[in-house]
PDB file of N, CA and C in Angstrom:
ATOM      1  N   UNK A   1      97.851 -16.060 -66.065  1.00  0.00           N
ATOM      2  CA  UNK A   1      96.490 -15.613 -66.201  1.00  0.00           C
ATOM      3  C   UNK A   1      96.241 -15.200 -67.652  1.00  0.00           C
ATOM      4  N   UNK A   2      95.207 -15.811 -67.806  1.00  0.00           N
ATOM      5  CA  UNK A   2      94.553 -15.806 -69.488  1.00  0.00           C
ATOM      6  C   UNK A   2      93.928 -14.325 -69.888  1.00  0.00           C
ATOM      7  N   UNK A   3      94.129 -13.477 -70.535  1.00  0.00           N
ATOM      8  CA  UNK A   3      93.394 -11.945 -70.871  1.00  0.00           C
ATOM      9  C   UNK A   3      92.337 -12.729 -71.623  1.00  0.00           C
ATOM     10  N   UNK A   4      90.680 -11.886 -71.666  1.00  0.00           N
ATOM     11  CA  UNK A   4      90.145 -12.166 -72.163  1.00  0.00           C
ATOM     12  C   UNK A   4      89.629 -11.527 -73.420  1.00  0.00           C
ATOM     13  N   UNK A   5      89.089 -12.383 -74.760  1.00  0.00           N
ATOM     14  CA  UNK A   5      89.676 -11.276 -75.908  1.00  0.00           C
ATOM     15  C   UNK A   5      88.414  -9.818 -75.652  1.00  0.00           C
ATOM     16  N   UNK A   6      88.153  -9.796 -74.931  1.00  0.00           N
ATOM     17  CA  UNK A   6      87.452  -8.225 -74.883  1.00  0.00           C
ATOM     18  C   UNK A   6      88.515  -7.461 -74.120  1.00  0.00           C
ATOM     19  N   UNK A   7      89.291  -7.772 -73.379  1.00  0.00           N
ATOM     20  CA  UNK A   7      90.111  -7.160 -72.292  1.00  0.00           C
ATOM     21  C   UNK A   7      91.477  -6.960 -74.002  1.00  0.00           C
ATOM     22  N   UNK A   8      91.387  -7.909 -74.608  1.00  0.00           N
ATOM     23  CA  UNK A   8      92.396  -7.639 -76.090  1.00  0.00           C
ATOM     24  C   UNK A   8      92.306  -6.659 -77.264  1.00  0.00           C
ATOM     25  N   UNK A   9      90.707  -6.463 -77.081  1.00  0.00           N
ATOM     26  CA  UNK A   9      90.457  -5.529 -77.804  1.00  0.00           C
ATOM     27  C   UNK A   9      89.999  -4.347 -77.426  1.00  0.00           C
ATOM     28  N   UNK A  10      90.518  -3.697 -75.935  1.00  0.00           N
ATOM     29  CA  UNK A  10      89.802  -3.126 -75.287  1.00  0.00           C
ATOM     30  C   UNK A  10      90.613  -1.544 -76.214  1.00  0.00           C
ATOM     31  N   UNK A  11      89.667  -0.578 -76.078  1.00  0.00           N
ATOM     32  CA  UNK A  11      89.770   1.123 -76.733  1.00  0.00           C
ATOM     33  C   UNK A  11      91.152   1.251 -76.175  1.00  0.00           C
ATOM     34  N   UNK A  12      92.031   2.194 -76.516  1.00  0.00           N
ATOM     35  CA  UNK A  12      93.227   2.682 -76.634  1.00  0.00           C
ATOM     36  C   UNK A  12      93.657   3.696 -76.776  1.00  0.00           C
ATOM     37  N   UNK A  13      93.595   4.794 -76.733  1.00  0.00           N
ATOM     38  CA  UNK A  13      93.930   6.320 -77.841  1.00  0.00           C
ATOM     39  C   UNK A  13      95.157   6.829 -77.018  1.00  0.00           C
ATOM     40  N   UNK A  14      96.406   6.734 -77.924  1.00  0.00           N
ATOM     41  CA  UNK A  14      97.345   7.704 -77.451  1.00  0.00           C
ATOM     42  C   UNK A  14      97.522   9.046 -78.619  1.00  0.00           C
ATOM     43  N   UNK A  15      97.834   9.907 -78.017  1.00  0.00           N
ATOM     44  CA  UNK A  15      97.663  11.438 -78.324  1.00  0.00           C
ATOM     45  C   UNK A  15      99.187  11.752 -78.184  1.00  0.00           C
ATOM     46  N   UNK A  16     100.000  12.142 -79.418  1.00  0.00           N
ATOM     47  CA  UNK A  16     100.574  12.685 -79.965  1.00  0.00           C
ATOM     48  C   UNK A  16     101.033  13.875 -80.544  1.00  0.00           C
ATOM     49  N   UNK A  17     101.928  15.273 -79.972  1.00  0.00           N
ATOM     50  CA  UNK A  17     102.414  16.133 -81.045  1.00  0.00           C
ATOM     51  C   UNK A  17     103.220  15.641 -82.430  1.00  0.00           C
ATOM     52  N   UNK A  18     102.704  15.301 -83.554  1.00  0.00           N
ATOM     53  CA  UNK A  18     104.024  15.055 -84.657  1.00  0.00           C
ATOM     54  C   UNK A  18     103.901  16.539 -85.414  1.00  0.00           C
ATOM     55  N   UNK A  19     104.887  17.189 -85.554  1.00  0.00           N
ATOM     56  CA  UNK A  19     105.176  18.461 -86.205  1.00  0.00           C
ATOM     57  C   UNK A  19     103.851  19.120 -85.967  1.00  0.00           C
ATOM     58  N   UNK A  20     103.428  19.685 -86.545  1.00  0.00           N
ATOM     59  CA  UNK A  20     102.031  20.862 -85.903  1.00  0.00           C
ATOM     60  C   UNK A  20     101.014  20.190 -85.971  1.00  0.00           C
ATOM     61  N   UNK A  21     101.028  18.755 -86.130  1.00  0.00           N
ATOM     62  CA  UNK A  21      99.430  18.225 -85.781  1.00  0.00           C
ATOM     63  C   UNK A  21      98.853  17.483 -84.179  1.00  0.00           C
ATOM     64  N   UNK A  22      97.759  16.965 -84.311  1.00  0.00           N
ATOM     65  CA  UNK A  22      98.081  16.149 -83.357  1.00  0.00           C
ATOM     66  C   UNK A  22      97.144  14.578 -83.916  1.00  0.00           C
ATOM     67  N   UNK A  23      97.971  13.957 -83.035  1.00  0.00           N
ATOM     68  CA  UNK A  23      97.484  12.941 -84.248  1.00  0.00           C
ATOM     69  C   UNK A  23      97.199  11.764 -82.737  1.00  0.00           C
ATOM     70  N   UNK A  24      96.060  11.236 -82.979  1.00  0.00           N
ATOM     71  CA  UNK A  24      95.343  10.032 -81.884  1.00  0.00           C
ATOM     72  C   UNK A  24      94.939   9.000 -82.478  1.00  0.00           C
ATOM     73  N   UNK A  25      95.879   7.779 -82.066  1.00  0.00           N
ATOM     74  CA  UNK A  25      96.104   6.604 -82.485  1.00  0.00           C
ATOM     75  C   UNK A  25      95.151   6.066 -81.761  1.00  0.00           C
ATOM     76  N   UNK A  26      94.389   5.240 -82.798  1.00  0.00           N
ATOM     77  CA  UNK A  26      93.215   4.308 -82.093  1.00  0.00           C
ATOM     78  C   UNK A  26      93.316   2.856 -82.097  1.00  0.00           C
ATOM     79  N   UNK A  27      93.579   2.037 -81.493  1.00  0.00           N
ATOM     80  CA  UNK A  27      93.004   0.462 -81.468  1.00  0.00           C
ATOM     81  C   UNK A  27      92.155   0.363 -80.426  1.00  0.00           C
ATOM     82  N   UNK A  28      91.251  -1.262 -80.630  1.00  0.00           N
ATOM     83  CA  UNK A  28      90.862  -2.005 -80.135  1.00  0.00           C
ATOM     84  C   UNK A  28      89.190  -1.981 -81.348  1.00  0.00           C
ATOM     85  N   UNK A  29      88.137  -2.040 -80.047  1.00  0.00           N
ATOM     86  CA  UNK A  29      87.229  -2.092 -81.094  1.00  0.00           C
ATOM     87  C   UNK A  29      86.000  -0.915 -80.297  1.00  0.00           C
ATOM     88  N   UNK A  30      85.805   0.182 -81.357  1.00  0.00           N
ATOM     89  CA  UNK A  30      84.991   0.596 -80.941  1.00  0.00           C
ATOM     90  C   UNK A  30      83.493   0.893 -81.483  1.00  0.00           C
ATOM     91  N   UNK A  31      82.767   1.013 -80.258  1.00  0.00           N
ATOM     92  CA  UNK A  31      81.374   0.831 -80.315  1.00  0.00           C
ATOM     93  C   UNK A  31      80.426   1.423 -79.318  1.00  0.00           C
ATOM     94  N   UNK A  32      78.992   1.400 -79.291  1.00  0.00           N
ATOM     95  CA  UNK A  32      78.657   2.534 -78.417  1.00  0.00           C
ATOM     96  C   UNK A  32      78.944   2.799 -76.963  1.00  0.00           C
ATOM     97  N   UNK A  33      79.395   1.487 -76.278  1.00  0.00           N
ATOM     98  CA  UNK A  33      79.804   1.377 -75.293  1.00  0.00           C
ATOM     99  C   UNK A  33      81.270   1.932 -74.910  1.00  0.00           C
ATOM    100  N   UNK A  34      82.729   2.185 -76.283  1.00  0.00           N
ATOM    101  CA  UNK A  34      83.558   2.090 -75.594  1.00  0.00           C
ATOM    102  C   UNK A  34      83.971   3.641 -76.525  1.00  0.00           C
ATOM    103  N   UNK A  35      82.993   4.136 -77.345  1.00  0.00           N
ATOM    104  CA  UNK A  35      83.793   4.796 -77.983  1.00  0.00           C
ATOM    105  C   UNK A  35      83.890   6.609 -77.797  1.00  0.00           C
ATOM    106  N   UNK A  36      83.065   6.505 -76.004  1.00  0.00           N
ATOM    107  CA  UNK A  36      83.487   7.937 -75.579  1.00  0.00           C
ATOM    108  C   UNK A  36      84.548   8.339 -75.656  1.00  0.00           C
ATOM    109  N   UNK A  37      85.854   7.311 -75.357  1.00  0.00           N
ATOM    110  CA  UNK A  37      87.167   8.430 -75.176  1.00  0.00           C
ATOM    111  C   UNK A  37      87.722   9.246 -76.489  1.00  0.00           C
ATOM    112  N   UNK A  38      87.309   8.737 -77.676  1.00  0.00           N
ATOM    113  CA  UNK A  38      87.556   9.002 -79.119  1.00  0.00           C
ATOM    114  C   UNK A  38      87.119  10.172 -79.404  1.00  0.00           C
ATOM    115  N   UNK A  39      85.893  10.514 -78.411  1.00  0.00           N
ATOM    116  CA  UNK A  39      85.239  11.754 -78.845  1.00  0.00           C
ATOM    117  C   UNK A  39      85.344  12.641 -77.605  1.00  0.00           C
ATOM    118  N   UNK A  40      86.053  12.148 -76.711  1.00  0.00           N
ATOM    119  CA  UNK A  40      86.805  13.479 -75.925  1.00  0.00           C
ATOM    120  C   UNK A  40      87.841  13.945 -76.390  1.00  0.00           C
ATOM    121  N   UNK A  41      88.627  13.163 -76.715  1.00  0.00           N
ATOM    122  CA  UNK A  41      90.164  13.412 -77.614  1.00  0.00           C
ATOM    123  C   UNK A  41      89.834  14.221 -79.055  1.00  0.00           C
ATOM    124  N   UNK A  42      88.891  13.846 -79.432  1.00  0.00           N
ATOM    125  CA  UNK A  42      88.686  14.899 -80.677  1.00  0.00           C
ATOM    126  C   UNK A  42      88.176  16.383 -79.958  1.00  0.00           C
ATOM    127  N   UNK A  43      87.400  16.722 -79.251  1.00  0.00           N
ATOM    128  CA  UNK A  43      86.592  18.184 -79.081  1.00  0.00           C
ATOM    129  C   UNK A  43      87.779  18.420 -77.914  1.00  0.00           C
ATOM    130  N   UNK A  44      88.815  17.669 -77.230  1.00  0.00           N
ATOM    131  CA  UNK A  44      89.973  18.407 -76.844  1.00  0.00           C
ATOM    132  C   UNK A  44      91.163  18.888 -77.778  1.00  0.00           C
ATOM    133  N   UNK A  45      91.189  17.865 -78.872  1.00  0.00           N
ATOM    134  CA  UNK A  45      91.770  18.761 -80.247  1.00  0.00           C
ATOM    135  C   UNK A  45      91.521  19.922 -80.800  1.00  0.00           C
ATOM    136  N   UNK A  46      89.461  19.392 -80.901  1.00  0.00           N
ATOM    137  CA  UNK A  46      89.282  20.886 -81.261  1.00  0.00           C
ATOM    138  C   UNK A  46      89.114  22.094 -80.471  1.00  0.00           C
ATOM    139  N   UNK A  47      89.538  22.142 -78.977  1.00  0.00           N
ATOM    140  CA  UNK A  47      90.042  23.325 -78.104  1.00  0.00           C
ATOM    141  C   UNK A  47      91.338  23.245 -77.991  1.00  0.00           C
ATOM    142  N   UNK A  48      91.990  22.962 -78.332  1.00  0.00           N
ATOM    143  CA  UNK A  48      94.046  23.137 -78.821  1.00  0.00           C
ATOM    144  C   UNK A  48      94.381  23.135 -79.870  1.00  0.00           C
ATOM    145  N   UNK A  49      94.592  24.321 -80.061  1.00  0.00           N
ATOM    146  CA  UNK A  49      95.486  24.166 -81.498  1.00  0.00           C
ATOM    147  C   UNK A  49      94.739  24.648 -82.772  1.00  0.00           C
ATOM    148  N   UNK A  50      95.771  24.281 -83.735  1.00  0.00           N
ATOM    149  CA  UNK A  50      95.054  24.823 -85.256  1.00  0.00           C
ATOM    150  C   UNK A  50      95.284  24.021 -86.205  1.00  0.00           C
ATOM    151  N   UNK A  51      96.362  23.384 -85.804  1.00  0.00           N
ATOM    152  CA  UNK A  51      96.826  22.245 -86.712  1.00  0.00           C
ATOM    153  C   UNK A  51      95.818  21.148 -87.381  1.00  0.00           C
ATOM    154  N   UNK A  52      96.560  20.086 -88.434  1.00  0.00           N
ATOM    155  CA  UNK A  52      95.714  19.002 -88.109  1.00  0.00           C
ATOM    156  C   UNK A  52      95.698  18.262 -87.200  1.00  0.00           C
ATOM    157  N   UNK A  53      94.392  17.674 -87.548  1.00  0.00           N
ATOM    158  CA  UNK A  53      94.252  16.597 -86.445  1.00  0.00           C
ATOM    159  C   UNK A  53      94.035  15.104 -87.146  1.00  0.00           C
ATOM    160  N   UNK A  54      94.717  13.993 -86.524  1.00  0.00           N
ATOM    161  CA  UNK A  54      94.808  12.759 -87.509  1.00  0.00           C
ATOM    162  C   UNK A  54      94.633  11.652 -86.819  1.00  0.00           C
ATOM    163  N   UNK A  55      93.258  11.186 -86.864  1.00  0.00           N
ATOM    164  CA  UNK A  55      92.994  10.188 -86.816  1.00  0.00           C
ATOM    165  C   UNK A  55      93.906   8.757 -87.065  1.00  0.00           C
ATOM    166  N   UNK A  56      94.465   8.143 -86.537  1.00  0.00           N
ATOM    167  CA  UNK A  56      95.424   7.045 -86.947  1.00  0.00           C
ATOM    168  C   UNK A  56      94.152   5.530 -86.638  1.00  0.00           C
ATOM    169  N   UNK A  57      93.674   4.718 -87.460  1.00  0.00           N
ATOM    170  CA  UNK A  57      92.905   4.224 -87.406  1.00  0.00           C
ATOM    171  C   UNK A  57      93.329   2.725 -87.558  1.00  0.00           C
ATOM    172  N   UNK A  58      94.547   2.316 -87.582  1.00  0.00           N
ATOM    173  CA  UNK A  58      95.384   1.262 -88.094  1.00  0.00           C
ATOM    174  C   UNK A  58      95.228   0.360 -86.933  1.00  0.00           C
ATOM    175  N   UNK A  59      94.680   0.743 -86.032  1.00  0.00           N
ATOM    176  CA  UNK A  59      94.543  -0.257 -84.577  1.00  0.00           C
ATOM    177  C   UNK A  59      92.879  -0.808 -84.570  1.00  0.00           C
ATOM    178  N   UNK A  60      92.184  -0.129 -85.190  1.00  0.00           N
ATOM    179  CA  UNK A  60      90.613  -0.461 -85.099  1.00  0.00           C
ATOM    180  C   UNK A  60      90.517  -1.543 -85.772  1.00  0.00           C
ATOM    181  N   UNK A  61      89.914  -2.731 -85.117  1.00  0.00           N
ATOM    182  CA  UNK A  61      89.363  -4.049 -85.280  1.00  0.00           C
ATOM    183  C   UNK A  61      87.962  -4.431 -85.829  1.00  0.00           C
ATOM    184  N   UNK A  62      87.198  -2.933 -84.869  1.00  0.00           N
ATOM    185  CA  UNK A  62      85.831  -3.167 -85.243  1.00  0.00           C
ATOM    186  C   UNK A  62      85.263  -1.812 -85.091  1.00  0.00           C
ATOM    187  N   UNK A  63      84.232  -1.216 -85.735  1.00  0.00           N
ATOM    188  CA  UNK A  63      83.741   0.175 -84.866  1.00  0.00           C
ATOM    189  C   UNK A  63      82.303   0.185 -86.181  1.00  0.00           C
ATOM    190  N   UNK A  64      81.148   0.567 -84.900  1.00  0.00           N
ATOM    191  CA  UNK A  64      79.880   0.566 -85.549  1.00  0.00           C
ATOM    192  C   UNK A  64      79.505   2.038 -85.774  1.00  0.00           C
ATOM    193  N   UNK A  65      78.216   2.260 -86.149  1.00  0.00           N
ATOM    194  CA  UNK A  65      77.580   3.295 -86.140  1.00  0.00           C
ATOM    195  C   UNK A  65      77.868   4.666 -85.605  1.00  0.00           C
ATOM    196  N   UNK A  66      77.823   4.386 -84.399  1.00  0.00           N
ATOM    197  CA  UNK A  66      77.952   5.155 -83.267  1.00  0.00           C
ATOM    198  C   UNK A  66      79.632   5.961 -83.236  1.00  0.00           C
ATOM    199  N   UNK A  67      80.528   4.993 -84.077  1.00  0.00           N
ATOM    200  CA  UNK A  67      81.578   5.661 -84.274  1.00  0.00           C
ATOM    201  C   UNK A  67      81.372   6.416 -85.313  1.00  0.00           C
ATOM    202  N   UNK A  68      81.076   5.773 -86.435  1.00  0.00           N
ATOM    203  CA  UNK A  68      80.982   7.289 -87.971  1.00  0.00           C
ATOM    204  C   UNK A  68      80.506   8.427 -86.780  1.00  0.00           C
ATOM    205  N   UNK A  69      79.150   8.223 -86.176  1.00  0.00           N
ATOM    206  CA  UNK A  69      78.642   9.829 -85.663  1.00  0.00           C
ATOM    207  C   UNK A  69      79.865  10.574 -84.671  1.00  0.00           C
ATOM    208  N   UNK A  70      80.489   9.618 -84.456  1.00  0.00           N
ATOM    209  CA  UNK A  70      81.353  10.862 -83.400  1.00  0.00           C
ATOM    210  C   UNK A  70      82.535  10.939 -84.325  1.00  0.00           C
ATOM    211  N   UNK A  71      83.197  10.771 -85.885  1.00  0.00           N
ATOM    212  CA  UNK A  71      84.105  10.877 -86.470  1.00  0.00           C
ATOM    213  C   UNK A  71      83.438  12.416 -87.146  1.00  0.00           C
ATOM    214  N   UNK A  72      81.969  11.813 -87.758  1.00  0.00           N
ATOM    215  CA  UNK A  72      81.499  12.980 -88.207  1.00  0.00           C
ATOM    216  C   UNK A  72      81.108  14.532 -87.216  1.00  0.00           C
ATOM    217  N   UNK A  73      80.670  13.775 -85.901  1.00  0.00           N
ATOM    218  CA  UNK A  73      80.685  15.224 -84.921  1.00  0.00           C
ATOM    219  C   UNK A  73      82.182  15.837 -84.858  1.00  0.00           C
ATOM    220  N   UNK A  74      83.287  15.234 -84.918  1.00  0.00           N
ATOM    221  CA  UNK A  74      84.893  15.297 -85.234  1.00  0.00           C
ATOM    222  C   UNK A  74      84.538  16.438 -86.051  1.00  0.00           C
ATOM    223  N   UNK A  75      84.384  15.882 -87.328  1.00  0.00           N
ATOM    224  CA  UNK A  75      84.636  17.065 -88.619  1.00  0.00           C
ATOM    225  C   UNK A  75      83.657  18.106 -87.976  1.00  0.00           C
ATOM    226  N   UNK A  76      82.590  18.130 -87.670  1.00  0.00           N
ATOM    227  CA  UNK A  76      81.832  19.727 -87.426  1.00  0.00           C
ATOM    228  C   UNK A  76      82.585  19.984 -86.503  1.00  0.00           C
ATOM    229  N   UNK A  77      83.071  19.870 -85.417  1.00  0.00           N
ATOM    230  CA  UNK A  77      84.143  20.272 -84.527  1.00  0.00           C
ATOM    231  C   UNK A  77      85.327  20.895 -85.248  1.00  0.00           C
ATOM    232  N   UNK A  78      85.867  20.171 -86.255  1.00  0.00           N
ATOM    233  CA  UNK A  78      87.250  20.660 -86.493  1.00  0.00           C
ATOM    234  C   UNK A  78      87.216  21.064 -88.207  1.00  0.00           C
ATOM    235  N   UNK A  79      86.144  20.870 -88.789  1.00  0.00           N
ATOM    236  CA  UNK A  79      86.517  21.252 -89.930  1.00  0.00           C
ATOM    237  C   UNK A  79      87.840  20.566 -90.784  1.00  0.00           C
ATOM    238  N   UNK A  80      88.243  21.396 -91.628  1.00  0.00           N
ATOM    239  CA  UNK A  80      89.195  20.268 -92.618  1.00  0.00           C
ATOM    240  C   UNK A  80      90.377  20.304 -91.782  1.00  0.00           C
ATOM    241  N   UNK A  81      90.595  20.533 -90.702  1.00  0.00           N
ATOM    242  CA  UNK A  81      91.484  19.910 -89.672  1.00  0.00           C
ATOM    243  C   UNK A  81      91.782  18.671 -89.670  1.00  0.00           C
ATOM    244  N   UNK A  82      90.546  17.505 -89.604  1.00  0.00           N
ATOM    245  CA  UNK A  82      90.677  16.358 -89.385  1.00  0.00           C
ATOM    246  C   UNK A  82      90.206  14.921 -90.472  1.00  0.00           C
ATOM    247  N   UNK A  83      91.502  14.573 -90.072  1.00  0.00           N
ATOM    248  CA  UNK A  83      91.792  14.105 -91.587  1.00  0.00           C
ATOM    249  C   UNK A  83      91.926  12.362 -90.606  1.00  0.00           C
ATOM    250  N   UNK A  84      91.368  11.245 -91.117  1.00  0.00           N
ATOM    251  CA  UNK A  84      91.277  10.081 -91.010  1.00  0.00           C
ATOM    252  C   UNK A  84      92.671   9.151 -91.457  1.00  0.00           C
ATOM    253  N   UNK A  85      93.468   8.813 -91.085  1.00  0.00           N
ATOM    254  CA  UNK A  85      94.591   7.715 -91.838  1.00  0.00           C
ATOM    255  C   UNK A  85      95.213   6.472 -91.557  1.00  0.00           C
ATOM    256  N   UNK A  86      95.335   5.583 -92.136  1.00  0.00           N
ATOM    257  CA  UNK A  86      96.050   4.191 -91.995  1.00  0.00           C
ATOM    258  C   UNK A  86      94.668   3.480 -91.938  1.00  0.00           C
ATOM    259  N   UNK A  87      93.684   3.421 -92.355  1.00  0.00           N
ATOM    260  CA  UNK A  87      92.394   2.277 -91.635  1.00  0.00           C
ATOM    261  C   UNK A  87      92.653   1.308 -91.570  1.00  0.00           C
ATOM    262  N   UNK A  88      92.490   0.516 -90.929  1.00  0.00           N
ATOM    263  CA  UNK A  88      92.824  -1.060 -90.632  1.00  0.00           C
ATOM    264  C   UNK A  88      91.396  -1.445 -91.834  1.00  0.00           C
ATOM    265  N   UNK A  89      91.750  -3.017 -92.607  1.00  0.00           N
ATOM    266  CA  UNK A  89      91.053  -3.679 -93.359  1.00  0.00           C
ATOM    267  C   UNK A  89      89.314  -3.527 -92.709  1.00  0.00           C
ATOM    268  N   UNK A  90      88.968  -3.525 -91.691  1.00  0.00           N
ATOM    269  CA  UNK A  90      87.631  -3.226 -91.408  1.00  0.00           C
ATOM    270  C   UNK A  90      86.969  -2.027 -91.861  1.00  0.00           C
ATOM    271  N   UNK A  91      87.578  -0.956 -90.998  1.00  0.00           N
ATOM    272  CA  UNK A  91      87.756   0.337 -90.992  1.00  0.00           C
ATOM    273  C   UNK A  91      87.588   0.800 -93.042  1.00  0.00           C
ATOM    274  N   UNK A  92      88.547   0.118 -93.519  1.00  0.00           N
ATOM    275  CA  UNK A  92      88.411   0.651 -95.133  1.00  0.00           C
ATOM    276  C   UNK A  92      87.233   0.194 -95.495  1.00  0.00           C
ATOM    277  N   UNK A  93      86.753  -0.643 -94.842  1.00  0.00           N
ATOM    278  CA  UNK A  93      85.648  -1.327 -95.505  1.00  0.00           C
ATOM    279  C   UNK A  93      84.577  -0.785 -95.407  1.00  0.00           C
ATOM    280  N   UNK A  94      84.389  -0.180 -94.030  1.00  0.00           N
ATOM    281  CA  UNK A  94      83.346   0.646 -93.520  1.00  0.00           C
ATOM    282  C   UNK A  94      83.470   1.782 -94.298  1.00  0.00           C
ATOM    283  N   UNK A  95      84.358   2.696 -94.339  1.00  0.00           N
ATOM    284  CA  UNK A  95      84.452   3.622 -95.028  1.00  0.00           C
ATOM    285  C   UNK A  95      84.184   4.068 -96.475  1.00  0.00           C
ATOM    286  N   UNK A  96      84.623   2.677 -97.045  1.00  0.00           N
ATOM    287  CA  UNK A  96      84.062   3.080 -98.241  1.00  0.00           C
ATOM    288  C   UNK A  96      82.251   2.844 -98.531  1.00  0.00           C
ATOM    289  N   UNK A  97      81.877   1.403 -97.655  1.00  0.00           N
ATOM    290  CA  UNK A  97      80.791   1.135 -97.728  1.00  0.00           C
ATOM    291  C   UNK A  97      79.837   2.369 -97.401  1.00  0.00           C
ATOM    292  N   UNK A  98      79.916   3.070 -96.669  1.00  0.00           N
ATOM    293  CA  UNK A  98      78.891   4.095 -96.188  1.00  0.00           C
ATOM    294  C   UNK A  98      79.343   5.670 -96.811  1.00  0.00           C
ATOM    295  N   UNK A  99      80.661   5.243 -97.888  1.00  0.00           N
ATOM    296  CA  UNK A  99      80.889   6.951 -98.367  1.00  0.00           C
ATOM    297  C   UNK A  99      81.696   7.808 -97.288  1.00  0.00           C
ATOM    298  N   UNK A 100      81.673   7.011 -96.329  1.00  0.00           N
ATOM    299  CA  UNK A 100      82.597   8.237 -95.355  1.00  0.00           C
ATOM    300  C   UNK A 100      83.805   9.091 -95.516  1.00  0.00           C
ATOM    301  N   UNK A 101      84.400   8.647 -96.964  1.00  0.00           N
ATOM    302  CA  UNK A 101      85.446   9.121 -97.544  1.00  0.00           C
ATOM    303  C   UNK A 101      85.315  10.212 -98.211  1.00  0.00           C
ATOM    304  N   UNK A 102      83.568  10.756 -98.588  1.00  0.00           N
ATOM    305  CA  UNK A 102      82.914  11.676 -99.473  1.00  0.00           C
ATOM    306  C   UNK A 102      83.191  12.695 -98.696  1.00  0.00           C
ATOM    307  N   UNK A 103      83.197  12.489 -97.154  1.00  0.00           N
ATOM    308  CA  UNK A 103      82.830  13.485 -96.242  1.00  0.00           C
ATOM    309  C   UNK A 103      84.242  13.618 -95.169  1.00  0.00           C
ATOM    310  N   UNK A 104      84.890  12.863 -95.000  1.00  0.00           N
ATOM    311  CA  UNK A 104      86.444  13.057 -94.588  1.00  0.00           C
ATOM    312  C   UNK A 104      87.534  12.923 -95.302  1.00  0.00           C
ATOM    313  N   UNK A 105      88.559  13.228 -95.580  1.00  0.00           N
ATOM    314  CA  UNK A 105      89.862  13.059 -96.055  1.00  0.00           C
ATOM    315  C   UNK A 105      90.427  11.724 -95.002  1.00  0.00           C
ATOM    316  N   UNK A 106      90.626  10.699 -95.595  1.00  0.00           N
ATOM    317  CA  UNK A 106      91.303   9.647 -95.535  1.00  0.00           C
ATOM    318  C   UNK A 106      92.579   8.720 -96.196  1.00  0.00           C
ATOM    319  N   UNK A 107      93.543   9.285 -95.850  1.00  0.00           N
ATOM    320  CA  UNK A 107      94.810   9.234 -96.239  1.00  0.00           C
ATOM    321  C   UNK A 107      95.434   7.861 -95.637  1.00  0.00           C
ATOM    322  N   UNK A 108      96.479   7.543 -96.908  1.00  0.00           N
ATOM    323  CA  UNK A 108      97.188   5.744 -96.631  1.00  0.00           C
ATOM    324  C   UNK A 108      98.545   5.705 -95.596  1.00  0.00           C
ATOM    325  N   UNK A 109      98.487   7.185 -95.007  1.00  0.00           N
ATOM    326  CA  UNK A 109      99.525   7.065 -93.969  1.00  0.00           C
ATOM    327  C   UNK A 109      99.358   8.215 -93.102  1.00  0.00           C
ATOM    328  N   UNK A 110      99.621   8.370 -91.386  1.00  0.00           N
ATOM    329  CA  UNK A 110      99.628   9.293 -90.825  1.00  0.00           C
ATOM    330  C   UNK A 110     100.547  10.619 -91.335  1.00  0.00           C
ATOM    331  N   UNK A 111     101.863  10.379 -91.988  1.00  0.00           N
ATOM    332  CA  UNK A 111     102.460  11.070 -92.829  1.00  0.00           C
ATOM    333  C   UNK A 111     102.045  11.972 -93.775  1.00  0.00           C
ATOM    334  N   UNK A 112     101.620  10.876 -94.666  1.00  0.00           N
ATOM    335  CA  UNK A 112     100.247  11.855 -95.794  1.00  0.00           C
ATOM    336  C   UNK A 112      98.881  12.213 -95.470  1.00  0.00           C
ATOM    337  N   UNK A 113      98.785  12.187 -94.262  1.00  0.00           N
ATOM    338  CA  UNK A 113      97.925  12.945 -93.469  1.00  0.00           C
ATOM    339  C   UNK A 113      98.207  14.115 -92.880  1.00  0.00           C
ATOM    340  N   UNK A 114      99.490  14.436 -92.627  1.00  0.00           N
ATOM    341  CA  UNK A 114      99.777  15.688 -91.707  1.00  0.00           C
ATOM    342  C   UNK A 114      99.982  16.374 -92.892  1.00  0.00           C
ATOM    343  N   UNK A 115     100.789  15.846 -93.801  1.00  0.00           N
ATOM    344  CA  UNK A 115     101.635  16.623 -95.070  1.00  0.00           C
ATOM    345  C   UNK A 115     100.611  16.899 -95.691  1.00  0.00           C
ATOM    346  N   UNK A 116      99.261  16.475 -96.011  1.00  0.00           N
ATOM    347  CA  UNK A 116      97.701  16.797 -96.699  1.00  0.00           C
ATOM    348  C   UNK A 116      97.277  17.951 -96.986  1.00  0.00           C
ATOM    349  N   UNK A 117      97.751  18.667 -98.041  1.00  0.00           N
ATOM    350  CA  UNK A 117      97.007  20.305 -98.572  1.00  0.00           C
ATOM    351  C   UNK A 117      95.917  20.034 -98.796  1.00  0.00           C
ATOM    352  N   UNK A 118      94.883  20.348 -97.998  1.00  0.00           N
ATOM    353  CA  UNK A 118      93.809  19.663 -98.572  1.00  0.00           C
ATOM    354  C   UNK A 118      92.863  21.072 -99.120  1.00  0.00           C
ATOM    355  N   UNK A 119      91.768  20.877-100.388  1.00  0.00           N
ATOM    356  CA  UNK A 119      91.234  21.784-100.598  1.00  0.00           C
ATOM    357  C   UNK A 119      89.935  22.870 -99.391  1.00  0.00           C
ATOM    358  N   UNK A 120      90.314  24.005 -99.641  1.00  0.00           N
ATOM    359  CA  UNK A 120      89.144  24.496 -98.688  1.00  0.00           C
ATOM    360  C   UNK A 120      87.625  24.295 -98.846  1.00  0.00           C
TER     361      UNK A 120
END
């Protein structure tokens, strides 16, 4: 039986302790339809914990609009907690295109994302 490529690119998020952060790995492709679970996993971050929180973005294929607003409802949720890393070639593209980098910390590895002193 043949998967079909929407069933290939279907949302994903596994949730992770690495040392005091927590960090939620995203693939597939998200969009307004698929990209509730992204933004439960963030406002359940931001009721656990203190750590960072790290976006792992190295799985995203595709993600519109509707995702910046729930990355950015992310940051008012968590403040400089949450830090963006690994973007997949789309993802960088988006990011830089719309400045989203002005307004999140986006780091070239989940690593240098947790390890991230970032300014207050």
């Amino acid at each position: 039986m043949l998967s079909s490529p929407n069933e290939d690119r279907a949302v994903r998020i596994n949730t992770r302790q690495e040392r005091d952060a927590v960090v939620l790995t995203v693939s597939g492709d998200l969009d307004i339809d698929s990209v509730a679970p992204l933004g439960l996993a963030l406002t359940a971050a931001a009721d656990d914990g203190s750590g960072p929180v790290v976006v792992d973005l190295s799985g995203v294929g595709f993600a519109d609009s509707t995702t910046v607003n729930v990355l950015l409802q992310g940051h008012t949720a968590l403040g400089d907690r949450l830090r963006l890393a690994a973007p997949s070639p789309f993802m960088r593209r988006l990011i830089e295109m719309i400045g989203l980098d002005s307004a999140l910390p986006v780091l070239p590895s989940v690593d240098a994302a947790i390890d991230a002193v970032l300014p207050s």
